[in-house]
N, C-alpha and C. Protein backbone atom coordinates (compact mmCIF):
# COMPACT_ATOMS: atom_id res chain seq x y z
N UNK A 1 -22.29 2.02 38.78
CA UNK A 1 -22.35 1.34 37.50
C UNK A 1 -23.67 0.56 37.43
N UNK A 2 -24.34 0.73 36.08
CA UNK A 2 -25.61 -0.05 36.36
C UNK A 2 -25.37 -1.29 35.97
N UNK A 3 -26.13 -2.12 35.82
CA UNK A 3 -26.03 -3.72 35.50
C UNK A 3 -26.04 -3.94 33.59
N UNK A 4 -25.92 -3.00 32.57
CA UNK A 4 -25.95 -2.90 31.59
C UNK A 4 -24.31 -2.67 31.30
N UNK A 5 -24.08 -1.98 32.18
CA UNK A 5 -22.55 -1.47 32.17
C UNK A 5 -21.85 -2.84 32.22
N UNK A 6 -22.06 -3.45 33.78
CA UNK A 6 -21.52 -4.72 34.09
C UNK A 6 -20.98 -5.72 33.08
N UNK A 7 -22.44 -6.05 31.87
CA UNK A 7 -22.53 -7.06 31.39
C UNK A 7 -21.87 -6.87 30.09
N UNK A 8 -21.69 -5.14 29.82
CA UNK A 8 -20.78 -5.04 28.63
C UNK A 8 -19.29 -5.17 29.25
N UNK A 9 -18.85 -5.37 30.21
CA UNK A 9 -17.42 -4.93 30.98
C UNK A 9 -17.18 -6.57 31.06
N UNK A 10 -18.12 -7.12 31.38
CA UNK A 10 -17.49 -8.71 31.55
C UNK A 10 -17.38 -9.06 29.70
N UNK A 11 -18.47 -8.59 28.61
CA UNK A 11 -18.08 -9.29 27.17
C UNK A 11 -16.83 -8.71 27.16
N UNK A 12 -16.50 -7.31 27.37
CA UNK A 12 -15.40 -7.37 26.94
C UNK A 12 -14.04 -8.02 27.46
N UNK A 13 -14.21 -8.38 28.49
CA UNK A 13 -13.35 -9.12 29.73
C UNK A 13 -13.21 -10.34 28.86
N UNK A 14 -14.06 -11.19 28.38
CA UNK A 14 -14.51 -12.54 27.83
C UNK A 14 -12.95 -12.48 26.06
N UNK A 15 -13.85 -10.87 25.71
CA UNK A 15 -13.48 -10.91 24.38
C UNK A 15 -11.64 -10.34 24.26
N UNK A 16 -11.31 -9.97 25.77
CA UNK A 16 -10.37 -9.84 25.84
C UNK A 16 -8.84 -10.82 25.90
N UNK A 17 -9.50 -12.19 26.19
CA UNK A 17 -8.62 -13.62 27.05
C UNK A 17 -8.27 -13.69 25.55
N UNK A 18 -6.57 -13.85 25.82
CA UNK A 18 -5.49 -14.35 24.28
C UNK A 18 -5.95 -15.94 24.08
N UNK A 19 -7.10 -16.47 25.06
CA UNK A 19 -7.10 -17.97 24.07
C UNK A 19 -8.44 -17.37 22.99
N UNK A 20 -8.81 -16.56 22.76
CA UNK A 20 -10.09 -16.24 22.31
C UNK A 20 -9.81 -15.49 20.84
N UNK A 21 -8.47 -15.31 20.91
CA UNK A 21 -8.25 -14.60 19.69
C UNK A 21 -7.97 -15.86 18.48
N UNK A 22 -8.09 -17.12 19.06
CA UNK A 22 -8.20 -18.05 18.39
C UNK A 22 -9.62 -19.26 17.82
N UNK A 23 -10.08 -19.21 19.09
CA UNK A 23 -11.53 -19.67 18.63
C UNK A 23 -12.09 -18.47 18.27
N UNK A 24 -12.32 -17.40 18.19
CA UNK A 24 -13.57 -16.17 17.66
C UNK A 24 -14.52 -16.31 17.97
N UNK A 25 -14.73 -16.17 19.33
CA UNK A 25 -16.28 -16.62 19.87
C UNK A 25 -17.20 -15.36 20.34
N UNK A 26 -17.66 -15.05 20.25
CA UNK A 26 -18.71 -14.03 21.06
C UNK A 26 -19.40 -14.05 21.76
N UNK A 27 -19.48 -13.09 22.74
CA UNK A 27 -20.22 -13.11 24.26
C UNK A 27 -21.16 -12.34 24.30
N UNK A 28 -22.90 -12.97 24.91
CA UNK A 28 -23.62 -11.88 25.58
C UNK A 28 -23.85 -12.11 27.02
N UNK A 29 -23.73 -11.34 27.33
CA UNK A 29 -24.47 -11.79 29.08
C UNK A 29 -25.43 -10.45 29.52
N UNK A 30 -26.46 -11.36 30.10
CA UNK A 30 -27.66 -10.50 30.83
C UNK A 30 -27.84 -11.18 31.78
N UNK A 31 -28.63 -10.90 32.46
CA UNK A 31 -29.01 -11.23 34.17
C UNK A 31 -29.42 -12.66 34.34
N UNK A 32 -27.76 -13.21 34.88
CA UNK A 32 -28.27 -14.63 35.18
C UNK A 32 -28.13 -16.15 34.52
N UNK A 33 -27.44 -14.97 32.89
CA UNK A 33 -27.89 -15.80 31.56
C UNK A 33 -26.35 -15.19 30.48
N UNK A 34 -25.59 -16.13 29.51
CA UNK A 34 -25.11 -15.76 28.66
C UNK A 34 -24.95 -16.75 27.68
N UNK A 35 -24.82 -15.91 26.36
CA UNK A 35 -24.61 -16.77 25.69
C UNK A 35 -23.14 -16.67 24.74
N UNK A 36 -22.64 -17.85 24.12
CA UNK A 36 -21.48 -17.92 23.32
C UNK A 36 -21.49 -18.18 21.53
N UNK A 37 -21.52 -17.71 20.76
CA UNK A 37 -21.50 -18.22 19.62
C UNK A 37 -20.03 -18.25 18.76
N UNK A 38 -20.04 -19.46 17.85
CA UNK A 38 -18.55 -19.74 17.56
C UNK A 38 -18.95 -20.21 16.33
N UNK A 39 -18.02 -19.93 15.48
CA UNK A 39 -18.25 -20.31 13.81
C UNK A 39 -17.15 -21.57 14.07
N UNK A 40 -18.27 -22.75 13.69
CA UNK A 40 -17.19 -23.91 13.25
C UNK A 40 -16.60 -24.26 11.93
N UNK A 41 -14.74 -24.99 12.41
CA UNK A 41 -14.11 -24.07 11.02
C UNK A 41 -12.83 -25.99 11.33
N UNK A 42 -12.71 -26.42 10.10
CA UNK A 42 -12.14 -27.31 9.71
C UNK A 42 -11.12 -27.69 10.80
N UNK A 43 -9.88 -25.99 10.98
CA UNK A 43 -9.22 -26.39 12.29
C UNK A 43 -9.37 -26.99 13.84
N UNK A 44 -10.55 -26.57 13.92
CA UNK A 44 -11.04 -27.22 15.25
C UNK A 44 -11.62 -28.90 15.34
N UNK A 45 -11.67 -29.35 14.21
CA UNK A 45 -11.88 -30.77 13.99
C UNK A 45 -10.88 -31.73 14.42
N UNK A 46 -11.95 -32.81 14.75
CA UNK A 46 -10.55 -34.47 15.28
C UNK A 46 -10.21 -34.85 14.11
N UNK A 47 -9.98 -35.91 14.20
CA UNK A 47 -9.46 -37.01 13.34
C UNK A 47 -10.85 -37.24 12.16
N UNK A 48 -11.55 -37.48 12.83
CA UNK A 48 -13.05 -38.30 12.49
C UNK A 48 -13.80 -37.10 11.64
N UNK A 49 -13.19 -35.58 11.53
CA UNK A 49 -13.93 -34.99 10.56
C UNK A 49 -15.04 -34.30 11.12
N UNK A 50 -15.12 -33.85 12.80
CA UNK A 50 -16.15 -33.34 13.16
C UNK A 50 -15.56 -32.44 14.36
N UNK A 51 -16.36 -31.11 14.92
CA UNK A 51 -15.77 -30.60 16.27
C UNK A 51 -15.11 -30.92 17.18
N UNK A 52 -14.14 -31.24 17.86
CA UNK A 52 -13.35 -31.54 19.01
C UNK A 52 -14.49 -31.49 19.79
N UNK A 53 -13.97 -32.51 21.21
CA UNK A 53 -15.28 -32.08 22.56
C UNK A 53 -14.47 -30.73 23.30
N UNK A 54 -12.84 -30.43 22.94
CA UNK A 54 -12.36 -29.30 24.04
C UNK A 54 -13.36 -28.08 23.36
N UNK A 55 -14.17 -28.04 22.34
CA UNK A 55 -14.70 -26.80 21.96
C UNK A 55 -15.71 -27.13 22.68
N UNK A 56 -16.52 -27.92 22.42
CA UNK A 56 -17.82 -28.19 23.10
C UNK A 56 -17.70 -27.87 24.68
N UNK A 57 -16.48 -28.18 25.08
CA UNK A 57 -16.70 -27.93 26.68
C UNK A 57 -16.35 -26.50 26.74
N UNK A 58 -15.31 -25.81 26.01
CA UNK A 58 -14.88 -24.09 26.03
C UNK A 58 -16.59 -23.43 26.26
N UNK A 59 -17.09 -23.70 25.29
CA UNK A 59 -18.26 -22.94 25.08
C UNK A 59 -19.15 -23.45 25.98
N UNK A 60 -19.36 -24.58 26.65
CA UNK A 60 -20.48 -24.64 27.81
C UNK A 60 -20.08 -23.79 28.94
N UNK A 61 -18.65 -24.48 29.26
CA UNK A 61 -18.45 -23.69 30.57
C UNK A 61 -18.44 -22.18 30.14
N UNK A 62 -17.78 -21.38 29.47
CA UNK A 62 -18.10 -20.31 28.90
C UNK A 62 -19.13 -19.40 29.13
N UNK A 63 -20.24 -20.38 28.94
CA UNK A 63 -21.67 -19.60 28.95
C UNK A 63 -22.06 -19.70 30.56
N UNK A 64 -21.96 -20.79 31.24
CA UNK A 64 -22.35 -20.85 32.49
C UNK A 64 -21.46 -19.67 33.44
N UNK A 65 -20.16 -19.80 33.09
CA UNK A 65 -19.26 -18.91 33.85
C UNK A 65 -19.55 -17.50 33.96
N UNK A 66 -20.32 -17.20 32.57
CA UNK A 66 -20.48 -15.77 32.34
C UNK A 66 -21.66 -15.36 33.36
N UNK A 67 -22.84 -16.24 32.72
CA UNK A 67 -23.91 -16.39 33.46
C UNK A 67 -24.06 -16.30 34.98
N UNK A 68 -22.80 -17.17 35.41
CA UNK A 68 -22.72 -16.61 36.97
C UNK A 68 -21.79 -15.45 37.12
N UNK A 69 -20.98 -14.88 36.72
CA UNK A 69 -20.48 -13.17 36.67
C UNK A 69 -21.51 -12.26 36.77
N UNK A 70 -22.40 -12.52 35.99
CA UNK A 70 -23.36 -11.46 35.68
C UNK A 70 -23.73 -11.00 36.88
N UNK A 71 -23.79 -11.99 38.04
CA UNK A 71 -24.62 -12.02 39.62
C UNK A 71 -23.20 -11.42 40.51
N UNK A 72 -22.45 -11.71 39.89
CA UNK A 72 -20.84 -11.29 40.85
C UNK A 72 -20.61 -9.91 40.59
N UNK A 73 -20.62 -8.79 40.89
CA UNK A 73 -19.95 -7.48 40.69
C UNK A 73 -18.86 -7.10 40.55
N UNK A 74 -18.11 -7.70 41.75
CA UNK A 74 -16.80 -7.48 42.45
C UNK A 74 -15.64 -8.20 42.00
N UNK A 75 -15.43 -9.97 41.88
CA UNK A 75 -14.86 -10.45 41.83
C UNK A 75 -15.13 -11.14 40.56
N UNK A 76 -13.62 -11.45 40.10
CA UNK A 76 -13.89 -13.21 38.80
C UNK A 76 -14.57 -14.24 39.68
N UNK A 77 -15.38 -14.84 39.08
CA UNK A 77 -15.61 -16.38 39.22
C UNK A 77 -14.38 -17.58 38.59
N UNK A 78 -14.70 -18.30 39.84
CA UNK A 78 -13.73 -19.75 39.11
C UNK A 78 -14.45 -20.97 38.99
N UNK A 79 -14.13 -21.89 38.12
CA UNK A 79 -14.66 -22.82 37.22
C UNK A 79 -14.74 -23.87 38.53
N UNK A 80 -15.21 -24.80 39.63
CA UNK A 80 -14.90 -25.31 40.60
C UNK A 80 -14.72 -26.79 39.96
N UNK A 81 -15.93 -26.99 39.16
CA UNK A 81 -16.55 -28.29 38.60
C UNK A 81 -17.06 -28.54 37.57
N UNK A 82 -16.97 -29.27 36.81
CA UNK A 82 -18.02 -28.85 35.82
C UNK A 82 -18.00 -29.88 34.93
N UNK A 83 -19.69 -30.71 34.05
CA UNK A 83 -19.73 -32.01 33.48
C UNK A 83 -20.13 -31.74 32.10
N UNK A 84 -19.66 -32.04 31.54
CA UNK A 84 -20.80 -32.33 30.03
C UNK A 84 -20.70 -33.66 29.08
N UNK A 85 -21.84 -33.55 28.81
CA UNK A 85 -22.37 -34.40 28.04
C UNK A 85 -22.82 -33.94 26.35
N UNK A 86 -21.56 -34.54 25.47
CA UNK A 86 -21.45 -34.68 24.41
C UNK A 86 -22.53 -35.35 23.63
N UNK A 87 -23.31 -34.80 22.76
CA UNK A 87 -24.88 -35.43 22.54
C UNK A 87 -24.63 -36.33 20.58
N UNK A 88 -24.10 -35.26 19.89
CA UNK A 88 -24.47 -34.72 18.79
C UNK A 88 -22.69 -34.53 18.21
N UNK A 89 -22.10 -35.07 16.89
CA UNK A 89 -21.29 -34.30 16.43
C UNK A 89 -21.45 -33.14 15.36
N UNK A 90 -20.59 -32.39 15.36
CA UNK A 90 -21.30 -31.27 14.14
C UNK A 90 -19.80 -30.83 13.63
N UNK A 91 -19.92 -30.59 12.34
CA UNK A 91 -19.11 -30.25 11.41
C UNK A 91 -19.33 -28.95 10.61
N UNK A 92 -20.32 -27.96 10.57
CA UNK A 92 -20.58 -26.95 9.64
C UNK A 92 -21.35 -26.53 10.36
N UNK A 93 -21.68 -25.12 10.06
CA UNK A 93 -22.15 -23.50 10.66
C UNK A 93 -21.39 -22.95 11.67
N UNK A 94 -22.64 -23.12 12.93
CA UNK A 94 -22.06 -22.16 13.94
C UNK A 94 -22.63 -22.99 15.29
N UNK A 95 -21.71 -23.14 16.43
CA UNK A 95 -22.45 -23.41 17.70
C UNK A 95 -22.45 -22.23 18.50
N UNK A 96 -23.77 -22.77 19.51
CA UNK A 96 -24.50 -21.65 19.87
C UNK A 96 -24.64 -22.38 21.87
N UNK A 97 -23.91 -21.48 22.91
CA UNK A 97 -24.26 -22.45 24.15
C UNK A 97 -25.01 -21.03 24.90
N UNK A 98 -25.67 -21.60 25.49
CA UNK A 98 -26.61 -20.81 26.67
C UNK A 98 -26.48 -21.41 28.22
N UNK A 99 -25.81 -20.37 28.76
CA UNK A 99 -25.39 -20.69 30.13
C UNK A 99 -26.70 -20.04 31.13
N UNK A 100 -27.01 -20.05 31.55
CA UNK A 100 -27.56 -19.72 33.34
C UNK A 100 -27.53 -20.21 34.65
N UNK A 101 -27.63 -19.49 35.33
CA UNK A 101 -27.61 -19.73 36.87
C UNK A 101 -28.49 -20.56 37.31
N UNK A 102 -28.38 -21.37 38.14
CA UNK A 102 -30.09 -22.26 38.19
C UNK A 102 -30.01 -22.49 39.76
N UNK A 103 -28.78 -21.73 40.64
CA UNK A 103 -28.83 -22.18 42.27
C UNK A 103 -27.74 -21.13 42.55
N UNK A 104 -27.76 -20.09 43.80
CA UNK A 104 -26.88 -19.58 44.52
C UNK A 104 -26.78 -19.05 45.38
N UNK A 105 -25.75 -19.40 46.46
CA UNK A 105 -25.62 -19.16 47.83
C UNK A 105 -24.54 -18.28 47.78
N UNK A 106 -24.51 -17.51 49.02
CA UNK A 106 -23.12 -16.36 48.99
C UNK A 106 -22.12 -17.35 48.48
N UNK A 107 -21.54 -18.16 48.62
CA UNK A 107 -20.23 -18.66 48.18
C UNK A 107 -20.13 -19.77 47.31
N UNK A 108 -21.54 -20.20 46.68
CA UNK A 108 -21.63 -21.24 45.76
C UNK A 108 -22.52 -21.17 44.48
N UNK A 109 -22.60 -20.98 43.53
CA UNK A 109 -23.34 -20.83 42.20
C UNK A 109 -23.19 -22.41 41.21
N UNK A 110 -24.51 -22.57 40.83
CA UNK A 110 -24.56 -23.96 40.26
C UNK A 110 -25.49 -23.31 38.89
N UNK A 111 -24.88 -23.81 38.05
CA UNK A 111 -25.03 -22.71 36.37
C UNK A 111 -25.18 -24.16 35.62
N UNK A 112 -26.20 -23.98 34.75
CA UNK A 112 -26.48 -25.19 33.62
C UNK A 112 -25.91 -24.38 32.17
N UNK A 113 -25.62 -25.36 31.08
CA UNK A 113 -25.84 -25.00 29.62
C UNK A 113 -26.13 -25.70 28.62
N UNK A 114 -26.48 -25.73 27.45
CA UNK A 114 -26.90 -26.17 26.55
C UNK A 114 -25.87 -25.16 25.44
N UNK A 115 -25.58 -26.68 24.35
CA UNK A 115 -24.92 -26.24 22.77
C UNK A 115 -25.90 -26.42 22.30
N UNK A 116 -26.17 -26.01 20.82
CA UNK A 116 -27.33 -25.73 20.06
C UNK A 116 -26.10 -25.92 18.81
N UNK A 117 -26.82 -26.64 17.34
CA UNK A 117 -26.13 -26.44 16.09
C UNK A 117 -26.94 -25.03 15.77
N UNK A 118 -26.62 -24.75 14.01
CA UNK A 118 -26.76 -23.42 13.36
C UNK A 118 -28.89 -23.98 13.51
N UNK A 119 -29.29 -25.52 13.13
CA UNK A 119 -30.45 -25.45 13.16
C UNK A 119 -31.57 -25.11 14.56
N UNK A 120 -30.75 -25.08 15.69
CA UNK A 120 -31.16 -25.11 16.82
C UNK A 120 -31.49 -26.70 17.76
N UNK A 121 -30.92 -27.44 17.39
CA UNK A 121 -31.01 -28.95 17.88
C UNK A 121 -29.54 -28.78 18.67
N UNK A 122 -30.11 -29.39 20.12
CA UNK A 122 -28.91 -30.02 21.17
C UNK A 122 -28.17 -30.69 21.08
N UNK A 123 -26.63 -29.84 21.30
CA UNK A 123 -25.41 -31.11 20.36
C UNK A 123 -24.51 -31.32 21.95
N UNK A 124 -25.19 -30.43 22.77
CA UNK A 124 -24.15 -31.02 24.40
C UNK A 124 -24.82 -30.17 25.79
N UNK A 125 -24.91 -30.87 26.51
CA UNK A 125 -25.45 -29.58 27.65
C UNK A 125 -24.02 -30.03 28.92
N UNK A 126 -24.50 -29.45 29.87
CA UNK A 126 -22.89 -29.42 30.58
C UNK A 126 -23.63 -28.63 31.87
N UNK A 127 -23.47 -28.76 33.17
CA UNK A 127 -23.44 -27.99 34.41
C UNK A 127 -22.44 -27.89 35.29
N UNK A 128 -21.63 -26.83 36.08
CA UNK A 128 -20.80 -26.71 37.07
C UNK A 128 -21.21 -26.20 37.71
N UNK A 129 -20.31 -26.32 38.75
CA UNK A 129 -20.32 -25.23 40.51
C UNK A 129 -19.17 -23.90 40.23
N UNK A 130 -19.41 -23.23 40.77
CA UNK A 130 -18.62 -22.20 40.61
C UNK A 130 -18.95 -21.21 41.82
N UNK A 131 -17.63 -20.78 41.91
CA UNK A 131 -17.14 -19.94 43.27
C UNK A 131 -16.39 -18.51 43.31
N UNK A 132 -16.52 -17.10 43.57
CA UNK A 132 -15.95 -16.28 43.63
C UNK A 132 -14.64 -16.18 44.23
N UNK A 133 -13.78 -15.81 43.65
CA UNK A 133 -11.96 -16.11 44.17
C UNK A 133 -11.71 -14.40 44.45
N UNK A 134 -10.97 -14.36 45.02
CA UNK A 134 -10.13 -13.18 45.07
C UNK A 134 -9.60 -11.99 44.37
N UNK A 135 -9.58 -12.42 42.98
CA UNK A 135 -9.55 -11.13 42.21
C UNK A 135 -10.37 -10.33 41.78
N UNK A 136 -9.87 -9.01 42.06
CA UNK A 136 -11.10 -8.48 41.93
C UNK A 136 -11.15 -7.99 40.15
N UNK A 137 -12.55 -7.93 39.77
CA UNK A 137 -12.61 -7.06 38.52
C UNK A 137 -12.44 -5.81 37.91
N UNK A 138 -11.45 -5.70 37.53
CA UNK A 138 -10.90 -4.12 37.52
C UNK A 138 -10.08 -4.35 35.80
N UNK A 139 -9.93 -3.08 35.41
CA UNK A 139 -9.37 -2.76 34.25
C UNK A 139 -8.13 -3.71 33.62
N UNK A 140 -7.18 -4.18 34.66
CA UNK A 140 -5.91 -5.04 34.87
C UNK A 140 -5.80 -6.63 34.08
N UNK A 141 -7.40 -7.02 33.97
CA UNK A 141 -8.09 -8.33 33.80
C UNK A 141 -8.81 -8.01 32.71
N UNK A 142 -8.86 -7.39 32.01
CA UNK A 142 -9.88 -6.45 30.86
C UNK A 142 -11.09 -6.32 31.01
N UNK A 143 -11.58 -6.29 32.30
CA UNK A 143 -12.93 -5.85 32.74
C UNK A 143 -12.87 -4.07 32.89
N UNK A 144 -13.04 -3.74 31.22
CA UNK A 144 -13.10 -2.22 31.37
C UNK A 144 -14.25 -1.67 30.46
């Protein structure tokens, strides 16, 4: 399988998870790097009339997680750790997070991201650790 294959087998893996049939988010991943885009939509709002932070964090870790898959062949990655920092609220268009890899050892990957509004201004960035677990990626997990 080449690495083009990979990165369409993990979007669809991504676009496959039943929490996803609810936010509508979309996945790219290339080497190292993915990104998430999500149309923001009234339901996902607090109280206060603006995005929830559980979206803001879906979509950082999101992008970083993918971002480190891309480097994994074999196995899912798991989420070990992971911080963000809420910058910006936003209420209308679309957010946009960009995950990559920025450190990795056989058994440890350290992945940064950045949210972006529809204008391209930073509304949260976020970094975790992340670790390869035991399952492997196969058809079963919707990595097909």
């Amino acid at each position: 399988m080449d690495e083009d294959e990979h990165y369409r087998k993990l979007e669809r893996l991504y676009a496959s998870a039943p929490i996803n049939e609810y936010f509508r988010p979309v996945m790219r991943v290339g080497e190292g790097v993915a990104e998430v885009t999500m149309p923001v939509r009234r339901d996902l709002f607090h109280a206060a009339g603006a995005v929830h932070g559980a979206v803001y964090f879906k979509a950082l870790d999101d992008a970083a997680f993918f971002a480190v898959n891309s480097l994994v062949r074999d196995v899912f990655v798991l989420t070990a750790s992971f911080n963000a920092y809420l910058t910006r609220p936003i209420s209308e268009g679309e957010i946009r997070a960009v995950g990559r890899v920025v450190h990795r050892t056989r058994r440890l990957f350290i992945a940064e991201s950045q949210l972006f509004d529809s204008d391209g201004q930073e509304i949260a960035r976020g970094s975790g650790s992340f670790v390869p677990s035991g399952i492997p990626l196969s058809p079963e997990i919707g990595y097909a």
